[in-house]
Protein backbone atom coordinates (compact mmCIF):
# COMPACT_ATOMS: atom_id res chain seq x y z
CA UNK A 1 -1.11 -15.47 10.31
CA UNK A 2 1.34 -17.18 13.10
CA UNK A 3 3.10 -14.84 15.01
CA UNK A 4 6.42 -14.42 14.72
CA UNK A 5 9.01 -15.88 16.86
CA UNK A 6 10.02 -12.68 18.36
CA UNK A 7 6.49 -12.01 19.15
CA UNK A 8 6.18 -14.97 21.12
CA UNK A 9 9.48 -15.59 23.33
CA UNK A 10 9.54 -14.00 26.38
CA UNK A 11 11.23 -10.63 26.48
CA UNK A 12 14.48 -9.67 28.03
CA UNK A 13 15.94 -6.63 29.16
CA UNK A 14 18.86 -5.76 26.69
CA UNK A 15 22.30 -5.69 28.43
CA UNK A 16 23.89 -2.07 28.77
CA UNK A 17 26.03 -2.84 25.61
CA UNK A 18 23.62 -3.10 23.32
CA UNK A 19 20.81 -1.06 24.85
CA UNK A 20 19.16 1.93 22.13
CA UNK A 21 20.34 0.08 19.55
CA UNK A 22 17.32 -2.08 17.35
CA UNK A 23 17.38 -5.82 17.58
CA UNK A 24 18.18 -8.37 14.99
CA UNK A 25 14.46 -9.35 15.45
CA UNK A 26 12.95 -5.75 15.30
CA UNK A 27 15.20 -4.94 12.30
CA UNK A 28 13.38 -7.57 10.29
CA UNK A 29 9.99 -7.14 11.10
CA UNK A 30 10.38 -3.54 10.34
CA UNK A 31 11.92 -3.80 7.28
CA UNK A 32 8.92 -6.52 7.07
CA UNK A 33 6.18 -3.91 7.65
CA UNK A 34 7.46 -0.94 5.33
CA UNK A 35 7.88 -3.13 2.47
CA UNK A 36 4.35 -4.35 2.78
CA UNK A 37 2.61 -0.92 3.34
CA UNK A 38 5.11 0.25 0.04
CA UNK A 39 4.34 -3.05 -1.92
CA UNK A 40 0.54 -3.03 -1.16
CA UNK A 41 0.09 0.37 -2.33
CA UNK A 42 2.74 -0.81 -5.34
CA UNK A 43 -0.47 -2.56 -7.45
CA UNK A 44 -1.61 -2.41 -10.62
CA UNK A 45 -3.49 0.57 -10.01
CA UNK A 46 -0.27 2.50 -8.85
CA UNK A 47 1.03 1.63 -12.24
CA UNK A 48 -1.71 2.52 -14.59
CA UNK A 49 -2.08 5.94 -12.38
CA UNK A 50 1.25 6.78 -12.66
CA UNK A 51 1.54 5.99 -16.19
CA UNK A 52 -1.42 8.12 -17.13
CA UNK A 53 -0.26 10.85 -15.62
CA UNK A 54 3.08 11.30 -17.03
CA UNK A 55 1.49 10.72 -20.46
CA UNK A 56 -1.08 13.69 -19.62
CA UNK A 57 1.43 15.86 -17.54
CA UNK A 58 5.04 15.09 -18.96
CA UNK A 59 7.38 16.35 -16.73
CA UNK A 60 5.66 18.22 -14.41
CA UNK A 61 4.09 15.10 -12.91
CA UNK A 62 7.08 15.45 -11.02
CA UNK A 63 5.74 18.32 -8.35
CA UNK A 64 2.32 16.14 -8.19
CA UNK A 65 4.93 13.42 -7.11
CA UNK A 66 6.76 15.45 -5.01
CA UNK A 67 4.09 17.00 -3.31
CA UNK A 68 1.78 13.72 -2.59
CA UNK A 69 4.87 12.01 -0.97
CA UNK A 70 4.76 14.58 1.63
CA UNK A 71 1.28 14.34 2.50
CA UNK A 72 1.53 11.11 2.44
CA UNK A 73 4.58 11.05 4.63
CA UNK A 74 2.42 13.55 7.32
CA UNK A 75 -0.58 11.06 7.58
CA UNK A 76 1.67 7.55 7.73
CA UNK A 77 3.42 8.94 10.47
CA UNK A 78 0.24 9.73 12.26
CA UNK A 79 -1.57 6.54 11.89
CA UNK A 80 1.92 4.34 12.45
CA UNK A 81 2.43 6.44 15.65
CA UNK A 82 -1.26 5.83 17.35
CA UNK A 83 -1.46 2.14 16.40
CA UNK A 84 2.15 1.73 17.38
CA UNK A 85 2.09 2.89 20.71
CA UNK A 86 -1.35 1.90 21.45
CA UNK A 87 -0.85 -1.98 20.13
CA UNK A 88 -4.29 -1.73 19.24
CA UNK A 89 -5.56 -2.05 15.76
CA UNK A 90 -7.54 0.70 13.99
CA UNK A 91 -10.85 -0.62 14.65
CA UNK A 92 -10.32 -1.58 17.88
CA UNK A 93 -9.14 2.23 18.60
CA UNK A 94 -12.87 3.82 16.80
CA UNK A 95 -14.84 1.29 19.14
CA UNK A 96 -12.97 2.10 21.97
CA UNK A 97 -14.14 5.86 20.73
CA UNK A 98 -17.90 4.91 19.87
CA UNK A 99 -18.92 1.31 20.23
CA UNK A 100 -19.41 0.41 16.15
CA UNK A 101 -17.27 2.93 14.89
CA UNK A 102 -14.36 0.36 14.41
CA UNK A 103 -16.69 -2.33 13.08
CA UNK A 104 -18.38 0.42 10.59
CA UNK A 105 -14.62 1.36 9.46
CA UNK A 106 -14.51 -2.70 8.87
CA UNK A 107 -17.16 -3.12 6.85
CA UNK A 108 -16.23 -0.24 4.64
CA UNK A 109 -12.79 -1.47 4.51
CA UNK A 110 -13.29 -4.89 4.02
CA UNK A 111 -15.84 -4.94 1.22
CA UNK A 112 -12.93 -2.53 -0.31
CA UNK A 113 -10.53 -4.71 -0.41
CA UNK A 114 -12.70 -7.71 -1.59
CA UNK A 115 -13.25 -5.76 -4.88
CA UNK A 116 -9.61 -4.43 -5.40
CA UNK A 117 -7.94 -7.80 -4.53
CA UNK A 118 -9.86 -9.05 -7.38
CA UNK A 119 -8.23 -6.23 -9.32
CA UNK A 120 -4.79 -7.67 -7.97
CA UNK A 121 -5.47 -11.16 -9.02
CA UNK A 122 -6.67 -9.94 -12.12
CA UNK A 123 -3.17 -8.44 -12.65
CA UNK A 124 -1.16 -10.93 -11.66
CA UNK A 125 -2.80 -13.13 -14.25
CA UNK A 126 -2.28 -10.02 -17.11
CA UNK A 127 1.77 -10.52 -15.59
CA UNK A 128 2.20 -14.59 -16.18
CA UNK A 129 0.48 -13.48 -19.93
CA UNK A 130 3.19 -10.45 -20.64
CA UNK A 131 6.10 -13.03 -19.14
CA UNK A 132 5.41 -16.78 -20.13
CA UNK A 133 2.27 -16.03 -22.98
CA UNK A 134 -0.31 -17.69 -20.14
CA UNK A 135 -3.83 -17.48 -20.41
CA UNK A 136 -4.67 -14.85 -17.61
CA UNK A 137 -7.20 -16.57 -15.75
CA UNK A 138 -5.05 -19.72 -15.31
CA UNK A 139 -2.17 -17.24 -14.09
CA UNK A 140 -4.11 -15.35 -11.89
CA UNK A 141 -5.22 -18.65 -10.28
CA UNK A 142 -1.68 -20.33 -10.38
CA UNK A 143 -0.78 -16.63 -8.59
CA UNK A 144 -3.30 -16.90 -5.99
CA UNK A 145 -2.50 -20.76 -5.20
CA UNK A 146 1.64 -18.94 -4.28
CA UNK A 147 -0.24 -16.57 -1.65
CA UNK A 148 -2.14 -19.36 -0.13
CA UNK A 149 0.63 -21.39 0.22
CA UNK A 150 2.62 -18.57 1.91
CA UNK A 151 0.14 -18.01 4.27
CA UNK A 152 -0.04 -21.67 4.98
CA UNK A 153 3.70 -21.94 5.50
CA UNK A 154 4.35 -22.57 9.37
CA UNK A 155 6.14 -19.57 10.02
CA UNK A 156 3.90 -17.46 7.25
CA UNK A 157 4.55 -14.21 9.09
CA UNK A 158 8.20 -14.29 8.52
CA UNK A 159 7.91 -15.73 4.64
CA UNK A 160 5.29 -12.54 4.19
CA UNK A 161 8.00 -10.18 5.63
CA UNK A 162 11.11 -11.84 3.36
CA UNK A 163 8.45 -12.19 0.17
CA UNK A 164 7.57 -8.95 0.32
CA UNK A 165 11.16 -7.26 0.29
CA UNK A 166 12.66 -9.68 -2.08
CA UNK A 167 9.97 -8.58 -4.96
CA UNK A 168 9.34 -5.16 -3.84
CA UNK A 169 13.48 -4.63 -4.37
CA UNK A 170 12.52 -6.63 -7.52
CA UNK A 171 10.46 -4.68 -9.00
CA UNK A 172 12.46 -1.61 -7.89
CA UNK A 173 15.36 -3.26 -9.90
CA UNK A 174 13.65 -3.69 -12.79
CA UNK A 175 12.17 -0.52 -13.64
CA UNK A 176 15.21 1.19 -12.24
CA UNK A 177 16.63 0.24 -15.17
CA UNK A 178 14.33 0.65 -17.75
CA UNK A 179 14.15 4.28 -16.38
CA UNK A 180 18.19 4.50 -17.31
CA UNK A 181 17.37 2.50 -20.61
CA UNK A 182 14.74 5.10 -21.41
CA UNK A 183 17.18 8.13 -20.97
CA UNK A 184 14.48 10.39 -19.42
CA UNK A 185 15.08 14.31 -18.96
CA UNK A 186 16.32 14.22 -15.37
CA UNK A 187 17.04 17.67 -15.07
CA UNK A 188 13.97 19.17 -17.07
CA UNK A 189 11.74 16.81 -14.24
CA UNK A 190 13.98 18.30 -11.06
CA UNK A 191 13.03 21.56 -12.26
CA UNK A 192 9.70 20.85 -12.34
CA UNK A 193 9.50 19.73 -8.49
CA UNK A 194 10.18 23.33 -7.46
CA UNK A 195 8.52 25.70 -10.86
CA UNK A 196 6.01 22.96 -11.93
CA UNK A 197 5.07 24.19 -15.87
CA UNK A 198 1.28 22.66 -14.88
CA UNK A 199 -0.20 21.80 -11.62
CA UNK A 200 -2.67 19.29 -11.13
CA UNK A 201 -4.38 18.90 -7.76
CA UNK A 202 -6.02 15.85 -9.62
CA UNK A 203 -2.83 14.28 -9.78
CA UNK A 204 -2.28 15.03 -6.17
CA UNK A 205 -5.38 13.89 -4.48
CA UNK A 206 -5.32 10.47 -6.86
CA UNK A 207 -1.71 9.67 -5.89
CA UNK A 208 -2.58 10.21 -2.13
CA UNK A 209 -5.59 7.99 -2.22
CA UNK A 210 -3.97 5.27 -4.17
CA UNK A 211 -0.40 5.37 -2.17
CA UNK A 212 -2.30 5.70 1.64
CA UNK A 213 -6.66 5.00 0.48
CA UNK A 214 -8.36 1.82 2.17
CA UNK A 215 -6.44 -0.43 3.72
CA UNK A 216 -2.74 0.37 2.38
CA UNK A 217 -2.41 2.81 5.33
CA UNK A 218 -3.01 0.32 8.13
CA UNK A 219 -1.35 -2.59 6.08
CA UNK A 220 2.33 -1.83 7.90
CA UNK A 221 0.88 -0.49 11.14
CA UNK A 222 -1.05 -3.93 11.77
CA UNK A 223 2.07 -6.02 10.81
CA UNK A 224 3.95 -4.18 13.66
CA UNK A 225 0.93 -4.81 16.30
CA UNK A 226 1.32 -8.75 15.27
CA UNK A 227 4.79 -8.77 15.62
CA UNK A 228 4.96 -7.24 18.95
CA UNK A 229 6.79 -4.08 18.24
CA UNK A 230 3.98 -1.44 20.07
CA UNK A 231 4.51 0.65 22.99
CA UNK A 232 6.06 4.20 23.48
CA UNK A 233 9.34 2.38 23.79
CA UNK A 234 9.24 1.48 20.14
CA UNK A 235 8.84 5.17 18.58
CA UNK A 236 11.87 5.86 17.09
CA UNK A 237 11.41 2.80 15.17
CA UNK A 238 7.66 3.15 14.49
CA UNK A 239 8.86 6.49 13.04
CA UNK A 240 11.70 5.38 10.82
CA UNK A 241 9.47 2.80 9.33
CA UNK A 242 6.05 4.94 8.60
CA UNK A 243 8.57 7.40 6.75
CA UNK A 244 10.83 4.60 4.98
CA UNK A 245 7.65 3.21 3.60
CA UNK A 246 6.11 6.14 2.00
CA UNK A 247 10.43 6.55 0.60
CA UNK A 248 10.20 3.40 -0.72
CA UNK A 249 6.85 4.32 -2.20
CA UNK A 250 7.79 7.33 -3.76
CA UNK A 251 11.26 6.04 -5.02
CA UNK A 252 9.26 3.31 -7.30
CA UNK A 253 7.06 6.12 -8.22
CA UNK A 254 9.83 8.26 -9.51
CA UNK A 255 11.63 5.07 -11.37
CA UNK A 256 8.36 4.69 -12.92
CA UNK A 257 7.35 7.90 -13.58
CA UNK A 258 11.00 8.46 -15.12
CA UNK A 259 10.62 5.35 -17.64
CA UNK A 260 7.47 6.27 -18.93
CA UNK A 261 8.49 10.05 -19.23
CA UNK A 262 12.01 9.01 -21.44
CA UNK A 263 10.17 7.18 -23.93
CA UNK A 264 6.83 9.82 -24.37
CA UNK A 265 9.85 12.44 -24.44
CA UNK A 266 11.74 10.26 -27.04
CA UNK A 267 8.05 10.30 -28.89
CA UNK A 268 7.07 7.21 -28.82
CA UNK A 269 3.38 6.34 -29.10
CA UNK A 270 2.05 4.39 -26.33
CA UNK A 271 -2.05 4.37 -27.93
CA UNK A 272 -4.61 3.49 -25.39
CA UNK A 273 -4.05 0.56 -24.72
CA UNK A 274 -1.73 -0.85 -21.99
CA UNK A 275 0.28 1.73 -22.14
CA UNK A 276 2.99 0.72 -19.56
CA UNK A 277 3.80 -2.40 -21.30
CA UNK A 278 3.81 -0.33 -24.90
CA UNK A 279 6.48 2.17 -22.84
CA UNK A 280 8.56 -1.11 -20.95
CA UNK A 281 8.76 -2.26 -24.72
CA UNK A 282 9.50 0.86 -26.42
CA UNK A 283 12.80 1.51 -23.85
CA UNK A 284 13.92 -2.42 -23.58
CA UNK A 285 12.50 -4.07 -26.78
CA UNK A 286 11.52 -8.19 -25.77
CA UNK A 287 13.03 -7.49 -22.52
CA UNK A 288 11.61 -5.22 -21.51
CA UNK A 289 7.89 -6.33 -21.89
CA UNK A 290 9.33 -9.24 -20.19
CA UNK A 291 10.08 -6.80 -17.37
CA UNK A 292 6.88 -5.17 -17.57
CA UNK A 293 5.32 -8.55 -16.90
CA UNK A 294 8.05 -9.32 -14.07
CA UNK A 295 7.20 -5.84 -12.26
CA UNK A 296 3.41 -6.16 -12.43
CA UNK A 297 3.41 -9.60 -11.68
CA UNK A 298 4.94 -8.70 -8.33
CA UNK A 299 3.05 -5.31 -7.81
CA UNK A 300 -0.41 -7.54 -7.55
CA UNK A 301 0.82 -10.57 -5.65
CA UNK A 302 2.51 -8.31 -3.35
CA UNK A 303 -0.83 -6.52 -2.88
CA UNK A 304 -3.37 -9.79 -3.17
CA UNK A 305 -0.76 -10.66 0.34
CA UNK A 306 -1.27 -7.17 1.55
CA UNK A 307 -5.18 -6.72 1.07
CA UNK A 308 -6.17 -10.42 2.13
CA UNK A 309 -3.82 -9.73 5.54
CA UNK A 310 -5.12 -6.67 6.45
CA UNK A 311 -8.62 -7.00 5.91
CA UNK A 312 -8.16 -10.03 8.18
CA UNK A 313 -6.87 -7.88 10.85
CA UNK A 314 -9.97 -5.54 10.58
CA UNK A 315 -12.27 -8.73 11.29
CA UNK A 316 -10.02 -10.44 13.84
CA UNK A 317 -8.61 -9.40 17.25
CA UNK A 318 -4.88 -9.61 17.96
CA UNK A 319 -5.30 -11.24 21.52
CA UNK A 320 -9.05 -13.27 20.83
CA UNK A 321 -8.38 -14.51 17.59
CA UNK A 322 -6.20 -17.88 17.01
CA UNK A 323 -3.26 -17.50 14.62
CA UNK A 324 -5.02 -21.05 12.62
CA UNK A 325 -8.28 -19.03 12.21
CA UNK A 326 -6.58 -15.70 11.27
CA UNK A 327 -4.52 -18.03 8.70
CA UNK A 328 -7.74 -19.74 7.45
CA UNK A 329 -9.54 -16.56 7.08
CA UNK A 330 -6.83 -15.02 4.78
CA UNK A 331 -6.99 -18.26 2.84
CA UNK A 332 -10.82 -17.74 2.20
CA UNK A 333 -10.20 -14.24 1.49
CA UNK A 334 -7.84 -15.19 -1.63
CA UNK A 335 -10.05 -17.91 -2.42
CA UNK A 336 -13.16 -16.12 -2.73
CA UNK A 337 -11.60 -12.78 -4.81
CA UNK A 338 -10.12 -16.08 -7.53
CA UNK A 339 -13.09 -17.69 -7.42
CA UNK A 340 -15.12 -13.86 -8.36
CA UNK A 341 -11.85 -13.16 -11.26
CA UNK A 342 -12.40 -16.60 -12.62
CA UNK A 343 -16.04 -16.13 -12.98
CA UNK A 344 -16.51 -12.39 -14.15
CA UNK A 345 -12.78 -12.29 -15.75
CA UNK A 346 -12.10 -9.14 -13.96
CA UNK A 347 -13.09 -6.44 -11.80
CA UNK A 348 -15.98 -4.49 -13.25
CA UNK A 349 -15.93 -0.96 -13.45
CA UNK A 350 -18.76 -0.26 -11.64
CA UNK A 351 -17.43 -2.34 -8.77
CA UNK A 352 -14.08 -0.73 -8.57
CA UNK A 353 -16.03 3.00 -8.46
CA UNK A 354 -17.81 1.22 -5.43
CA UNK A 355 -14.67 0.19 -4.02
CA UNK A 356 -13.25 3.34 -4.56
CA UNK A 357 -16.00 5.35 -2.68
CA UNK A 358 -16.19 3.30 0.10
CA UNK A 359 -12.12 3.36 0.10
CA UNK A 360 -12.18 7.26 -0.18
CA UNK A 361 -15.04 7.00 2.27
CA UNK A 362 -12.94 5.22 5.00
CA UNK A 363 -9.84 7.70 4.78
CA UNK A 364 -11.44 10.58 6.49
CA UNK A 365 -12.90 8.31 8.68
CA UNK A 366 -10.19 6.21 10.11
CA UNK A 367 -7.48 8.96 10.22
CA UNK A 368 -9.92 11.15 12.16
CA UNK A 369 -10.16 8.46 14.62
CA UNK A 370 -6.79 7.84 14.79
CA UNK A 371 -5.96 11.80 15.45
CA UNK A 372 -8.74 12.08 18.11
CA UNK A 373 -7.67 9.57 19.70
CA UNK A 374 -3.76 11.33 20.01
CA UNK A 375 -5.55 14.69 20.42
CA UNK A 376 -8.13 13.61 23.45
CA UNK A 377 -7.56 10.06 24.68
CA UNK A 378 -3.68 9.92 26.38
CA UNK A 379 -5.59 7.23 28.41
CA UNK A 380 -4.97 4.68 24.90
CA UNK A 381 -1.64 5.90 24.13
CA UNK A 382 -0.58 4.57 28.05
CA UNK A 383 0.18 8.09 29.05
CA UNK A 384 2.51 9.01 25.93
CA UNK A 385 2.69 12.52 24.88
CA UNK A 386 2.02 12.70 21.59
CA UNK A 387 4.21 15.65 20.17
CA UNK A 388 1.74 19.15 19.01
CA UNK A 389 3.70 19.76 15.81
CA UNK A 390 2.83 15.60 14.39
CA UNK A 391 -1.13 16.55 15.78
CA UNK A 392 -1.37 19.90 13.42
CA UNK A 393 0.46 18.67 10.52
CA UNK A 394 -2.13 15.11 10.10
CA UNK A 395 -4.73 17.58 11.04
CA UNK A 396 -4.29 19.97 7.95
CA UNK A 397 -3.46 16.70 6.06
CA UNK A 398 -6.71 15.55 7.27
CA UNK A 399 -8.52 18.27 5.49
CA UNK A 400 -7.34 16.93 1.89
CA UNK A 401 -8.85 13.62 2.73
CA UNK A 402 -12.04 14.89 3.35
CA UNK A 403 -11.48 16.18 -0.27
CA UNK A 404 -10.51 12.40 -1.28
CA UNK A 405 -14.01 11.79 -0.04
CA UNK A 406 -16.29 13.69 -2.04
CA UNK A 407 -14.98 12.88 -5.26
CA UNK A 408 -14.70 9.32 -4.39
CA UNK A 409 -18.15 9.38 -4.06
CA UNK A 410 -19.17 11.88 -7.24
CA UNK A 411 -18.66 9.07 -9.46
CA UNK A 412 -21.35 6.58 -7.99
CA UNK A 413 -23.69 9.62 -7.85
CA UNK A 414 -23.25 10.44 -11.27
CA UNK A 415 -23.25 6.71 -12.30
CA UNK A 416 -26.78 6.27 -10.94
CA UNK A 417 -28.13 9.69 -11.75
């Protein structure tokens, strides 16, 4: 993807005036990079999840919620600090570590995201069906034809960072007010966030892995290395955007989770079907499985941009690599997911419980090379201290991915037993 054209004018010292305070530039490639870590982890899996849960859980999803934005919150800020103020990318960090460590954590995440991208094509083409009554296959190919030709745009790094934003706040929009339409229980589901009626550490470790699994948690960190906003100079904004991310995150999670919860509450049957369009229409009649078909249009194209740019970044190098072959290699990303939806319809299951593992797989992995790195190797951080407290806290977060792991991988043992 061309850089951006902050990243590539020379830098000036900012005049006493205006020093501490964040640049026009920085501004927007920040608000760039949390809206693509919130709107790649904003897919159609992050709908179905959250949807099954409140239908299983009720109101006390709302603690599960609760809860996994906070872990989530203690491992962003982690892996947005390292890569930050290292301006190196992930892999480039766990070869630095153990020659083949970062190109092991590619390969992992890579043939990852090749599955689940054709996952997000797959439902961008179920979104053109719910809004225009378009055959999916034709809409998930018209779909991936837009993300091609926003990565082919001259300047495709800034159209990613204004795309993103416009139909993340979109989709925020639109289920923001189906969740008022819906009248949910607001108070019953506050209550449950501190004296939960069920807990489900199911709920928990799912909503982790699919807000922060595979390449979702490097997807922001990697836009600011490409923009040029690295270095310990840069950490209060590294900060504010690892956190605002998850926020944004969570705050479509809640709108969701509050939609689907008014109309189960209300008694409405949602079968077993798609059950988030049956809810969108139960709340907003016509338009709202219009709306449905809005929001999940823009939860996968926002994530086909997402997974095709960052799995890019695991198999190119931010100072080798030429922004025309980075560009071409995101184009034969999308190209070759379309080409697998068009031919098998959609994702299999028993490729998306590979992709899974291998996703659940690279979690540990990556943020245990991204902690050791703040714990033992100053040397790649250029000298910066990294602050105790932010070590222990991923640490202990740490631990929960390693749980992530192993049941990641259960189901592909039990599929082949």
């Amino acid at each position: 993807m061309p850089d951006d054209p902050h990243h590539s004018a020379p830098h000036h010292p900012a005049p006493p005036a205006t020093a501490g305070r964040m640049s026009a530039g920085t501004r927007s490639t920040l608000l760039g990079a949390m809206f693509l870590m919130a709107t790649s982890a904003i897919g159609p899996g992050f709908i179905t999840q959250t949807t099954t849960f409140t239908v299983q859980l009720g109101a006390a999803f709302a603690f599960a919620i609760a809860v996994s934005i906070v872990i989530d919150i203690a491992l962003q800020l982690n892996v947005w600090r390292v890569i930050g103020v290292s301006g190196q990318r992930a892999q480039e960090l766990g070869n630095a570590l153990l020659p083949g460590l970062g190109w092991f954590m590619a390969a992992l995440l890579v043939l990852g995201g090749l599955v689940f991208n054709i996952g997000n094509i797959s439902g961008a083409g179920l979104g053109t069906e719910a809004m225009f009554g378009l055959d999916p296959r034709i809409g998930g190919a018209l779909s991936a034809l837009v993300a091609i030709g926003i990565f082919l745009n001259r300047r495709a790094g800034v159209a990613v960072d204004r795309i993103v934003v416009v139909l993340g706040l979109l989709m925020i929009g639109l289920t923001a007010w189906i969740a008022i339409t819906s009248t949910p229980p607001v108070g019953r589901a506050l209550s449950n966030v501190v004296l939960p009626e069920d807990v489900s550490f199911l709920a928990i470790t799912t909503l982790v892995g699919g807000t922060i699994g595979g390449y979702i948690v490097y997807a922001g960190a990697h836009r600011l290395i490409d923009s040029g906003v690295t270095g310990p100079e840069h950490v209060r904004d590294i900060t504010r955007g690892s956190v605002t991310g998850i926020v944004i995150t969570g705050v479509m999670r809640v709108l969701l989770f509050l939609a689907i919860l008014g109309v189960v509450t209300a008694g409405a049957d949602l079968g077993t079907g798609n059950q988030a369009a049956t809810a969108f229409g139960a709340a907003a009649g016509e338009f709202g499985l219009r709306a449905f078909g809005v929001v999940l249009w823009a939860a996968s194209i926002t994530s086909v941009i997402g997974a095709s740019y960052t799995s890019v970044t695991f198999l190119t190098s931010g100072g080798r690599t030429g922004d025309r072959t980075r560009m071409l290699l995101v184009v034969a990303f999308i190209a070759v997911t379309t080409l697998a939806f068009l031919l098998i319809g959609a994702a299999p299951v028993t490729l998306l419980i590979f992709a899974g593992a291998f996703n659940g797989l690279l979690l540990p992995v990556g943020i245990a090379v991204l902690l050791w790195v703040a714990t033992a190797r100053a040397d790649l951080l250029g000298g910066y201290r990294y602050p105790r407290w932010l070590l222990a806290v991923g640490w202990l977060a740490w631990l929960l991915t390693l749980y992530l792991a192993v049941n990641s991988i259960r189901p592909v043992i039990e599929l082949f037993a």
